[in-house]
Protein backbone atom coordinates (compact mmCIF):
# COMPACT_ATOMS: atom_id res chain seq x y z
CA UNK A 1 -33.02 46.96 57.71
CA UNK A 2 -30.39 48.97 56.02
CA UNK A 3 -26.39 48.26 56.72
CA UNK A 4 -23.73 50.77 56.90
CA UNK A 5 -21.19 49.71 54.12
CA UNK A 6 -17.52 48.87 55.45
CA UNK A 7 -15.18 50.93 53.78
CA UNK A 8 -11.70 50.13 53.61
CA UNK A 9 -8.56 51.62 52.15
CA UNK A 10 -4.75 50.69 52.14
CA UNK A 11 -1.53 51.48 53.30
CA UNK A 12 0.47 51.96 50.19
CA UNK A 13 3.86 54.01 51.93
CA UNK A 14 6.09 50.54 51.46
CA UNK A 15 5.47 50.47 48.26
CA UNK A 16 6.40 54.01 46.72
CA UNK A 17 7.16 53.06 43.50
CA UNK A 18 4.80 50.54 42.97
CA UNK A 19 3.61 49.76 39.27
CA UNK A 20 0.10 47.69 38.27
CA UNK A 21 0.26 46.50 35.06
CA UNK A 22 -3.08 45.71 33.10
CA UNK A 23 -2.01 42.60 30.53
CA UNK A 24 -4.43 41.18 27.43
CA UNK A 25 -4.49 39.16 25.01
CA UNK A 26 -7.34 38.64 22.18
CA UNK A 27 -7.79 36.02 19.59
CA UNK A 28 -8.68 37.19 16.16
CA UNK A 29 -8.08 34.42 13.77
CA UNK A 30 -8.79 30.50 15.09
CA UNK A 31 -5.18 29.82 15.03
CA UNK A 32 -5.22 32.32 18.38
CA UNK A 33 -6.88 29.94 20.06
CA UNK A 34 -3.96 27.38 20.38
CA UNK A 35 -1.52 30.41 20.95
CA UNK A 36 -3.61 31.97 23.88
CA UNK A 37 -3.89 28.35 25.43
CA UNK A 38 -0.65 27.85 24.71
CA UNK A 39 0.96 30.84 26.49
CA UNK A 40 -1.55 30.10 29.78
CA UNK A 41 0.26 27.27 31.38
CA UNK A 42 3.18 29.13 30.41
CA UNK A 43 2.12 31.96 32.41
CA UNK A 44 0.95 30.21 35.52
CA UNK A 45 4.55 28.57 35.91
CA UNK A 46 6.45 31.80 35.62
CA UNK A 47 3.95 33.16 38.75
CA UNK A 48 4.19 30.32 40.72
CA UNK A 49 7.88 30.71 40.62
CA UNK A 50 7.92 33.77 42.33
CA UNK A 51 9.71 36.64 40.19
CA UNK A 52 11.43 38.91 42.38
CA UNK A 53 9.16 42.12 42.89
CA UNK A 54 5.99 40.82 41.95
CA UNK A 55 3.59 41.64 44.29
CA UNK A 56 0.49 39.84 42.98
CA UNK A 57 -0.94 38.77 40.07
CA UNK A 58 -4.77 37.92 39.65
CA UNK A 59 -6.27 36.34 35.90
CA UNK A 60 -9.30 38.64 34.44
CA UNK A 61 -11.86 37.65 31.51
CA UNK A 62 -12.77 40.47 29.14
CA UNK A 63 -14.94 38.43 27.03
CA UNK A 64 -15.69 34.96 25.82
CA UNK A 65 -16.22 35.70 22.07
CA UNK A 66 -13.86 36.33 20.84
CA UNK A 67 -11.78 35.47 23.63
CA UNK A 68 -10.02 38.28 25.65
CA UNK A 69 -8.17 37.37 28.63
CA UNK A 70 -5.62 38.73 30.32
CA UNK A 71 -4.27 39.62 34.32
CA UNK A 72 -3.60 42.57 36.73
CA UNK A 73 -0.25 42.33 38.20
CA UNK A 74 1.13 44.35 40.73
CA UNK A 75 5.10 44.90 40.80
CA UNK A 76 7.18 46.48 43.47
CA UNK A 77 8.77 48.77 41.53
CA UNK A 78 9.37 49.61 37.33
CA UNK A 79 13.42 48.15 37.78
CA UNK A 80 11.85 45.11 39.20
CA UNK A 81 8.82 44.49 36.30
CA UNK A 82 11.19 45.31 33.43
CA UNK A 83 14.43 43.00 34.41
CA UNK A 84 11.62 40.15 34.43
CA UNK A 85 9.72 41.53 30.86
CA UNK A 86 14.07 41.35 29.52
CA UNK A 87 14.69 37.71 31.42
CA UNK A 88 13.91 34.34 30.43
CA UNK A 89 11.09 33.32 29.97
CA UNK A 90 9.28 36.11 28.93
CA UNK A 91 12.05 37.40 26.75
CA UNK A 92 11.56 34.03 25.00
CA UNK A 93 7.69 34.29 24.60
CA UNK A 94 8.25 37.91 23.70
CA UNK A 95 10.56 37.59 20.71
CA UNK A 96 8.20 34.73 19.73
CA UNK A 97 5.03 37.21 19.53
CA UNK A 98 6.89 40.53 17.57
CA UNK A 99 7.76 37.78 14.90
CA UNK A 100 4.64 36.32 14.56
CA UNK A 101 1.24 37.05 16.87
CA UNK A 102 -0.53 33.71 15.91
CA UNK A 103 -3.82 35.17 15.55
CA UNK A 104 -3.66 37.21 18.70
CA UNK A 105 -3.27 40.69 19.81
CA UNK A 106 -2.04 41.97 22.32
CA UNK A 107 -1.80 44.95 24.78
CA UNK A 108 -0.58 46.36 28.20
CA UNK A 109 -0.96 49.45 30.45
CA UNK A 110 0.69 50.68 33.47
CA UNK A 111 0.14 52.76 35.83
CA UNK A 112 2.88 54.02 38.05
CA UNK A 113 2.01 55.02 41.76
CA UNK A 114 4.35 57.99 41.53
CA UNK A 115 2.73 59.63 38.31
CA UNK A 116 2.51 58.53 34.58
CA UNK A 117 1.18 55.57 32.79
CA UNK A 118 2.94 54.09 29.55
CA UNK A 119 0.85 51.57 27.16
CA UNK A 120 1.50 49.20 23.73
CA UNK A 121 -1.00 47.61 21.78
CA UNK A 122 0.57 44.65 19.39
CA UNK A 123 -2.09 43.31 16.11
CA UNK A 124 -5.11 44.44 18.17
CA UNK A 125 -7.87 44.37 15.41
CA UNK A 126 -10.01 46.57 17.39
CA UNK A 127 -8.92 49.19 20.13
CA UNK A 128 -9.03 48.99 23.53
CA UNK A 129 -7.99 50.79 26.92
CA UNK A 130 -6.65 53.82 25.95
CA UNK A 131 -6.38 53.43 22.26
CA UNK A 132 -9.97 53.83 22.30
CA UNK A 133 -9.60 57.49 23.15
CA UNK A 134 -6.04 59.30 22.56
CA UNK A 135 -4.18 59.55 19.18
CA UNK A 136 -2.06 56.56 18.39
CA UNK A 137 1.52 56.84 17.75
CA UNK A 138 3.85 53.97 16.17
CA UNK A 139 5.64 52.44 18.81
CA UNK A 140 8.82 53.31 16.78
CA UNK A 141 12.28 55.24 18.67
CA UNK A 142 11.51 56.53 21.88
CA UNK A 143 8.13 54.60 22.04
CA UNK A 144 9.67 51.20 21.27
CA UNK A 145 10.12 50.14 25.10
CA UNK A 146 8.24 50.68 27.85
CA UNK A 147 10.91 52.78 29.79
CA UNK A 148 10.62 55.49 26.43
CA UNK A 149 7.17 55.44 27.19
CA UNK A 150 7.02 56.03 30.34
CA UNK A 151 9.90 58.35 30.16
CA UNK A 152 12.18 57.07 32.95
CA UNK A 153 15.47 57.73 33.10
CA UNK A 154 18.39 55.87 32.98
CA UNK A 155 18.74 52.12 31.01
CA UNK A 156 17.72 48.29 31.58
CA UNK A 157 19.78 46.29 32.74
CA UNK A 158 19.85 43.98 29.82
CA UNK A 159 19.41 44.64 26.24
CA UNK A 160 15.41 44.51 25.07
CA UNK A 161 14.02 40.74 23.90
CA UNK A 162 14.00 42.04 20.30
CA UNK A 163 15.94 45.30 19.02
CA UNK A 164 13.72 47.73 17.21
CA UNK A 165 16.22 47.43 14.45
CA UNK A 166 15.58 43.78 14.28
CA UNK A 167 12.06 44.04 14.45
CA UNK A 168 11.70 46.36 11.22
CA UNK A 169 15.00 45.58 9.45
């Protein structure tokens, strides 16, 4: 006996300027191993505590070898997402990675309800998401942070974890 499938959709009109960020992380050398578990823990405690404007934030598995993990997150709004990428402690963990990956790589895309998508891949030894199809660029000048490449207007807040400058001086 065949069932109708239940089809469902959402409501998205409170959430106009919602933003889902897709997050990895892949191990290339066997010192990644003890960053990526590391940095889990880590990340657990900074959900649990409830950043304002995120919305939800669910763990995925890409592969097992080598390992690729990473999460879906969904954030209220872009203002919301990067004052918590430019706080503590992912400022922290961030200016830890640029100066030295520990055998990882990694990536994120986002998506912006409204329109556009912005993306940066960090010491991925092979390509994924998007850099699997469209022309890299350097992530250098207006590409450095995530509002350049997503080309929104106006400033953060607070000053970036770690300064392009101080990245590449």
């Amino acid at each position: 006996m065949n069932k109708k499938v239940t089809r469902r959709t959402v409501d998205l009109s409170a959430y106009p300027d919602l933003v889902v960020i897709h997050l990895g992380m892949r191990v290339h050398a066997l010192a990644g191993l003890k960053t990526l578990f590391g940095l889990g823990p880590r990340i657990a405690k900074s959900v649990q505590e409830q950043p304002d404007g995120l919305l939800l934030h669910e763990n995925m598995l890409f592969s097992l070898f080598p390992p690729h993990v990473g999460m879906r997150q969904y954030w209220r709004d872009f203002d919301a997402l990067e004052a918590w990428a430019r706080s503590e402690p992912h400022r922290a963990w961030w200016r830890q990675f640029l100066r030295d990956s520990g055998g990882t790589g990694f990536w994120h895309e986002a998506y912006f309800l409204r329109g556009g998508m912005e993306a940066v891949y960090d010491d991925m030894a092979i390509a994924t998401g998007f850099l699997r199809f469209a022309p890299s660029l350097d992530a250098r000048g207006a590409m450095f942070s995530a509002r350049g490449r997503a080309q929104r207007a106006g400033q953060a807040g607070t000053p970036e974890p770690l300064g392009e400058d101080e990245l590449y001086s």
